[in-house]
Protein backbone atom coordinates (compact mmCIF):
# COMPACT_ATOMS: atom_id res chain seq x y z
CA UNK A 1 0.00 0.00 0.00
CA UNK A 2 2.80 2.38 1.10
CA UNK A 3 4.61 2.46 -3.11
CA UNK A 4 1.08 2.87 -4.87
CA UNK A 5 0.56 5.57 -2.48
CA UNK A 6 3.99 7.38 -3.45
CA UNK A 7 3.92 6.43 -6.99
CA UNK A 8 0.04 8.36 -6.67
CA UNK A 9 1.52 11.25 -5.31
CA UNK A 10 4.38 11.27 -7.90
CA UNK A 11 1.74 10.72 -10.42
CA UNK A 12 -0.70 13.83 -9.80
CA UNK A 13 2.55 15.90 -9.11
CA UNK A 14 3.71 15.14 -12.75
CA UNK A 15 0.36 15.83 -14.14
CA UNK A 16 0.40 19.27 -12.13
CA UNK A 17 4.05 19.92 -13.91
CA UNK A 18 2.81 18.96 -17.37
CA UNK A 19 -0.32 21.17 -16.74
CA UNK A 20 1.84 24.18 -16.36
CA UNK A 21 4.42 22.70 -18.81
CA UNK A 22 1.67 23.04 -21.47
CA UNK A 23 0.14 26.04 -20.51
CA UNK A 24 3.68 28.23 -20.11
CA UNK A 25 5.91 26.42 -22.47
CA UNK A 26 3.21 24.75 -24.85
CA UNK A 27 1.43 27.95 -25.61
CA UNK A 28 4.30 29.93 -27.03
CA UNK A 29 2.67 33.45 -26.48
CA UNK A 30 4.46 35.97 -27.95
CA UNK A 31 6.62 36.92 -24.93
CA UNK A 32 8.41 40.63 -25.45
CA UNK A 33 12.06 39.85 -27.04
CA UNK A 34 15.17 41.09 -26.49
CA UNK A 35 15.95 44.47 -28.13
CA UNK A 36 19.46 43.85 -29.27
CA UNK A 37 21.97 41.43 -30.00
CA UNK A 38 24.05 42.28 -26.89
CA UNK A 39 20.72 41.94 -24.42
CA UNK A 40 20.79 38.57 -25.84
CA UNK A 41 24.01 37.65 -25.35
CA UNK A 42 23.89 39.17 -21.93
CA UNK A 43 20.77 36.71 -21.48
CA UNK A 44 22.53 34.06 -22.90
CA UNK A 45 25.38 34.26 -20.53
CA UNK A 46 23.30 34.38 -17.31
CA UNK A 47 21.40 31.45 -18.35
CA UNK A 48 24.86 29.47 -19.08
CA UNK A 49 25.79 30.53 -15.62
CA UNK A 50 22.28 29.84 -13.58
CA UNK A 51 22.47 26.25 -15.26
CA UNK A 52 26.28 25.43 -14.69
CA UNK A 53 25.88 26.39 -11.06
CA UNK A 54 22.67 24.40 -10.28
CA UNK A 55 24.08 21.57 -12.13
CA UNK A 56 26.83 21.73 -9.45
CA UNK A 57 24.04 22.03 -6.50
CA UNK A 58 22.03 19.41 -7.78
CA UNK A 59 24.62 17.01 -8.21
CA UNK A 60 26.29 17.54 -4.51
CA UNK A 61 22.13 17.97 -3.56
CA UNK A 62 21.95 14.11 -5.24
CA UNK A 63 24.91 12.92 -3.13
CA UNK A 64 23.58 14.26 0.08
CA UNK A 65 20.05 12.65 -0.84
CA UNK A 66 21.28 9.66 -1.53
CA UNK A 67 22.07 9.11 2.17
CA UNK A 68 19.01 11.06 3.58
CA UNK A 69 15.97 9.71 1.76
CA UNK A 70 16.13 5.98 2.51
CA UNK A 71 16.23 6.42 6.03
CA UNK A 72 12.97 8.26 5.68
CA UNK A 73 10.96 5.23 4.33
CA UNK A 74 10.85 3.58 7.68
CA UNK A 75 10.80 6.96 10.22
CA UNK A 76 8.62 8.94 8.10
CA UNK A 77 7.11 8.09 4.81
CA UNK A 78 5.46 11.42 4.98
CA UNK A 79 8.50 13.37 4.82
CA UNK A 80 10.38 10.76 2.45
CA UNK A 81 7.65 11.89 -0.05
CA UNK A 82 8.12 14.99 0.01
CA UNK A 83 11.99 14.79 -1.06
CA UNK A 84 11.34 12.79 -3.63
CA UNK A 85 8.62 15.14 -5.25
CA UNK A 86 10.73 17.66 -5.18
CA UNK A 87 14.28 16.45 -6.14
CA UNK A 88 11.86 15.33 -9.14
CA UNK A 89 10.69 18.89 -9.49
CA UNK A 90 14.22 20.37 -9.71
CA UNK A 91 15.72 17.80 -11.54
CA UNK A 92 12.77 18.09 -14.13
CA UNK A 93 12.69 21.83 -14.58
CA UNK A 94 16.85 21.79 -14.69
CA UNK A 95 16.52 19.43 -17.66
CA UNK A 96 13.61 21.73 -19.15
CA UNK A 97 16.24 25.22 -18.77
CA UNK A 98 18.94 23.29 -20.76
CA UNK A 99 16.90 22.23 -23.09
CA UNK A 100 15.39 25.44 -23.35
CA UNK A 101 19.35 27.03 -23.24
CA UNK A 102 19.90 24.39 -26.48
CA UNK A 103 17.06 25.96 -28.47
CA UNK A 104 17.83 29.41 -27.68
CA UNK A 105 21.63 28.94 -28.80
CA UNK A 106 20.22 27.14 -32.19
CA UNK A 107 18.40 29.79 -33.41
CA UNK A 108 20.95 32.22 -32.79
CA UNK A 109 23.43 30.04 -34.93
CA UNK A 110 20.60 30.51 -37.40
CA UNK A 111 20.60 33.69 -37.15
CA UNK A 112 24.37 34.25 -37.50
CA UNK A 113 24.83 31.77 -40.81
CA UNK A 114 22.03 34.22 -42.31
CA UNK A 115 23.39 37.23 -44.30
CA UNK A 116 20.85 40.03 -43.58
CA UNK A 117 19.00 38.85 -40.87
CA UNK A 118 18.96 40.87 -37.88
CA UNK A 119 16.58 39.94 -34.40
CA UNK A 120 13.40 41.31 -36.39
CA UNK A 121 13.56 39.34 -39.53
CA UNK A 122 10.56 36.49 -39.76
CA UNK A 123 11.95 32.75 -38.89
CA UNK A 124 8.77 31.45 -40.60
CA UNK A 125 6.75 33.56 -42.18
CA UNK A 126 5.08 34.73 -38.60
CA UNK A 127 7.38 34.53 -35.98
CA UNK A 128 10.49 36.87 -35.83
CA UNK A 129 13.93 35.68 -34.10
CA UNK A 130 13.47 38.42 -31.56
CA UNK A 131 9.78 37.32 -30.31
CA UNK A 132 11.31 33.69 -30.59
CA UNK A 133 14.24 34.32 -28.46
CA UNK A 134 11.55 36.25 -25.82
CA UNK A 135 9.00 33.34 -25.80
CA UNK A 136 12.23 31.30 -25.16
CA UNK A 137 13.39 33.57 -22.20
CA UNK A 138 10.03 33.73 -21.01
CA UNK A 139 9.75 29.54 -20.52
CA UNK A 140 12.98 29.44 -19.16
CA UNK A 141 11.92 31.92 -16.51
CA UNK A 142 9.10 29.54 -15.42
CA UNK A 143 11.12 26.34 -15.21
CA UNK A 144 13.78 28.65 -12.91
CA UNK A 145 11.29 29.36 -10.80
CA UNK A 146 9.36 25.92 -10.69
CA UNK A 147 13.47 24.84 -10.01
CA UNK A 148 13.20 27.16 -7.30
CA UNK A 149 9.97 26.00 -6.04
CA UNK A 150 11.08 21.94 -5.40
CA UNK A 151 13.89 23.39 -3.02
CA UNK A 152 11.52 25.55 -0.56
CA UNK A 153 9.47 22.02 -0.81
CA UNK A 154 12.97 20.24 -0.03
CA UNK A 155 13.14 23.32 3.39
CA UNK A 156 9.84 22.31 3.85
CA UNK A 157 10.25 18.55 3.98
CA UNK A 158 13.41 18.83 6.33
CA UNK A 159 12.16 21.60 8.56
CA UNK A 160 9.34 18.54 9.81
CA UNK A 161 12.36 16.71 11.09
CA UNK A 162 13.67 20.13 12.76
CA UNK A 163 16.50 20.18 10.23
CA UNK A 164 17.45 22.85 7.61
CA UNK A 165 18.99 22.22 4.34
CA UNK A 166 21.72 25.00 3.17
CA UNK A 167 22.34 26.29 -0.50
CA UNK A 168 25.45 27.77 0.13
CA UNK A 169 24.78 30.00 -3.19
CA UNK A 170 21.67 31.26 -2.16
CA UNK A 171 23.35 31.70 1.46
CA UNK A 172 25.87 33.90 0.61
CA UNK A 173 23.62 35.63 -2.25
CA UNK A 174 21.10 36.80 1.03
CA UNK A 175 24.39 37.57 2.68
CA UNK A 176 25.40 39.96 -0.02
CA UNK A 177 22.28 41.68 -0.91
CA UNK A 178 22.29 42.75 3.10
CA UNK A 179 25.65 44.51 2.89
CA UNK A 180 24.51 46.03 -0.42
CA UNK A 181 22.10 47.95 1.75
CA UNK A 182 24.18 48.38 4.55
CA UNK A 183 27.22 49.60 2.21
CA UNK A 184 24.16 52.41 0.98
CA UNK A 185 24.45 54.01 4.69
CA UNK A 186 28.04 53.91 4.79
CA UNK A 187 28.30 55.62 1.33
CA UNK A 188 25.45 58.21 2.87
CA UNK A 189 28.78 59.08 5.24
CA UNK A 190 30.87 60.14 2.77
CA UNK A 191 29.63 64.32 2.68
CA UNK A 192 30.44 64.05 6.59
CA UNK A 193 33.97 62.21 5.97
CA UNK A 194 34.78 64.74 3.45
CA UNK A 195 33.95 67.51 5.58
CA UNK A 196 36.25 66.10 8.77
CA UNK A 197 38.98 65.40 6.46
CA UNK A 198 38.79 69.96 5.50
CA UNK A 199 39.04 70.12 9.01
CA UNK A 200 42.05 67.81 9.59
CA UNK A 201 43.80 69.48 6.78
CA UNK A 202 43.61 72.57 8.86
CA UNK A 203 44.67 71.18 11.73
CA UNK A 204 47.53 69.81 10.51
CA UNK A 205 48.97 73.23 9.55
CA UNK A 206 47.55 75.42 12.26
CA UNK A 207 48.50 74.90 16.01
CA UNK A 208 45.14 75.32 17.98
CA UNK A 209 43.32 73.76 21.06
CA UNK A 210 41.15 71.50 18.43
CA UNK A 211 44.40 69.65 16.77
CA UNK A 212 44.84 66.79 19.26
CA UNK A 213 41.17 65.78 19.42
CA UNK A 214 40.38 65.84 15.53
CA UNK A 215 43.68 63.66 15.32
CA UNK A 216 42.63 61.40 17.55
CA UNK A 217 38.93 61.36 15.96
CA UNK A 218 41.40 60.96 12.28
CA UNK A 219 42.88 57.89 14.43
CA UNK A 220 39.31 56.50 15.06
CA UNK A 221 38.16 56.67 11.92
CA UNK A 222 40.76 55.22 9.88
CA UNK A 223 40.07 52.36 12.31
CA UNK A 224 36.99 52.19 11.51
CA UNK A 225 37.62 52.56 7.71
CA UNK A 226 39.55 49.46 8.26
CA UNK A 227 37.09 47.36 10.36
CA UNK A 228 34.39 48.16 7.88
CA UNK A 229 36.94 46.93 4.34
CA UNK A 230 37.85 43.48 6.35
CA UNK A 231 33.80 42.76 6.52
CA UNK A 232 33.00 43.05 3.56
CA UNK A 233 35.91 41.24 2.17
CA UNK A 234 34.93 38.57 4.09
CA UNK A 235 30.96 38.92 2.27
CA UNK A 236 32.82 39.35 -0.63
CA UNK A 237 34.83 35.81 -0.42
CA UNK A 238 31.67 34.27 1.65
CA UNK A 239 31.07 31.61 -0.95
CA UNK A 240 34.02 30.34 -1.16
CA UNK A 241 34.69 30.59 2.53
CA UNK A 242 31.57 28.48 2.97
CA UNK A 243 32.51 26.45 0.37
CA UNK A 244 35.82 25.49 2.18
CA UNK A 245 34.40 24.94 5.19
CA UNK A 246 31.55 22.38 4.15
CA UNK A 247 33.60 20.87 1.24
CA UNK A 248 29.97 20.93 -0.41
CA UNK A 249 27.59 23.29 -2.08
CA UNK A 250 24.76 21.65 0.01
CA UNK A 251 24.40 20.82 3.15
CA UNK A 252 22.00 19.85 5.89
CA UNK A 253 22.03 20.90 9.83
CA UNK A 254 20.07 20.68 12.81
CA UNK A 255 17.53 23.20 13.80
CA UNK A 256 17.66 21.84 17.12
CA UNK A 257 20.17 20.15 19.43
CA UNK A 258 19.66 17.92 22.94
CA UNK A 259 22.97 20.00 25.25
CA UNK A 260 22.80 19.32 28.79
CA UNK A 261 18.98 17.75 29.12
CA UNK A 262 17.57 20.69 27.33
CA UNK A 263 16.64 21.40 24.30
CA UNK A 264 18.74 24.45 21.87
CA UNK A 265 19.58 26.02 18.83
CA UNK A 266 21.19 24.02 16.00
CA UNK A 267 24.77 24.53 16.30
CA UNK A 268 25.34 27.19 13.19
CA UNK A 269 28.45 27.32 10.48
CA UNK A 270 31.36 28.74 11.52
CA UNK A 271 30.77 31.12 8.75
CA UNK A 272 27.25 31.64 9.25
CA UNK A 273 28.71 32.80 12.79
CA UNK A 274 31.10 35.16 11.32
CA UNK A 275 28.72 36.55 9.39
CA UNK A 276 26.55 37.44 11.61
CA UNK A 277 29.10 39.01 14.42
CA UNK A 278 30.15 41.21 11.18
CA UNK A 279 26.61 42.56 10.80
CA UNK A 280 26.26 43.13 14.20
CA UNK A 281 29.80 44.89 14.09
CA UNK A 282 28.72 46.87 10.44
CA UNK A 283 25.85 48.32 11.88
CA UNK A 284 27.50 49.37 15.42
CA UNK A 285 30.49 51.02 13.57
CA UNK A 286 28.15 52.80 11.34
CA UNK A 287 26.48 53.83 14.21
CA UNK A 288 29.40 55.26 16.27
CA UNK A 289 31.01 56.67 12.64
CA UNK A 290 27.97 58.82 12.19
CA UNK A 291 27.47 59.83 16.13
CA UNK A 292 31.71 60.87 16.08
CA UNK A 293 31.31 62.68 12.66
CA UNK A 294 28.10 64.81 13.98
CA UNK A 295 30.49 65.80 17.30
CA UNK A 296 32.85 67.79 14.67
């Protein structure tokens, strides 16, 4: 009773794919194309690199599985469902962008080994390369997010069993995207910091009462300055810091751990630690940059 019951679920999950497989890639709607020829290859690129790193992620993702979902059958079929729905999911839609990345670079080879043709020029009669190459773009945007979809099921699955699976990509990528922010306030210091360093310039070549505490404030500062740089070299190098330390680019740890009769948090990465003690530090330096600057 327990495989019909999986292969059922497998079953109405594939006919859910195919229904959206039809209705997004079968339907071919005139999707808005690219407007040039270096858009494209820009496109083209970023597809290349979206499918050489997830074919990286799914294949250490495979590994990892390969150990996790048997043990499931016998502690929880519910769960052991769920991870193989969705490693069916991404593995499906990672197939569907490469296929999709295949057709894409054929008609462009088309397009190059015909004299005269530029992106507006008809393919058939009807359909020009440009709204080909969009409808194209336009799929693969589904399947990336369908991709996208089978690993929050694969969180989902995991975080039953008070575990968490990591994507060190997408890790590192929320990492980033903070300090892009954060790097917005710090650049919003940069009037004040040019103003104090007028005022140092001064001080260096007059001899008043002010001197000694705007060189010590200088002092401060460029310790700051320095603080700040070795964060965000570390966010910079994150992935393959976290890389290093795993030795994978997927991984799974505990949400919860049994310490001393009591129940606590998962033990974290080291760099997941490091990371956040430097956005605690970020945002207190920030703080005591702009509180020192508004003393001048």
């Amino acid at each position: 009773m327990i495989q019909p019951l999986a292969r059922i679920i497998r079953v109405f999950a594939a006919a859910g794919t195919l229904f959206l497989f039809f209705n997004c890639f079968g339907r071919r709607a005139k999707a808005e194309g690219p407007p040039d020829i270096h858009t494209v290859a820009a496109n083209r690129l970023s597809v290349e690199q979206w499918n050489e790193n997830n074919r990286k992620d799914f294949m250490d993702l495979g590994i990892l599985m390969k150990g996790e979902i048997p043990g499931y059958l016998f502690t929880n079929l519910k769960i052991h469902d769920i991870l193989i729905e969705n490693m069916e999911i991404m593995e499906e839609n990672l197939d569907n962008v490469e296929r999709l990345q295949q057709d894409m670079n054929s008609i462009m080879e088309s397009l190059q080994e015909s004299d005269g043709d530029s992106l507006q020029s008809l393919m058939d009669g009807e359909t020009s390369y440009e709204q080909e190459i969009g409808s194209i773009l336009s799929d693969i945007r589904v399947a990336q997010a369908e991709y996208e979809k089978g690993k929050k099921g694969l969180r989902q699955g995991l975080k039953m069993d008070r575990r968490r699976i990591i994507f060190i990509r997408d890790q590192t990528h929320s990492w980033k995207k903070e300090f892009h922010h954060l790097r917005y306030e710090r650049a919003g210091l940069q009037q004040a910091v040019e103003r104090f360093n007028g005022s140092l310039n001064e001080a260096i070549f007059t001899d008043n009462h002010s001197k000694k505490e705007i060189l010590e404030l200088s002092s401060k500062l460029e310790k700051y300055r320095n603080e700040l740089g070795q964060i965000e070299l570390f966010i910079a190098e994150s992935e393959r810091i976290a890389w290093e330390e795993t030795g994978t680019w997927v991984c799974i740890r505990p949400m919860l751990t049994f310490q001393e009769g009591e129940l606590r948090r998962g033990v974290p990465l080291v760099c997941e630690q490091k990371y956040e003690q430097g956005l605690r530090d970020y945002k207190r330096i920030l703080r005591d940059m702009s509180i020192e600057l508004d003393s001048i």
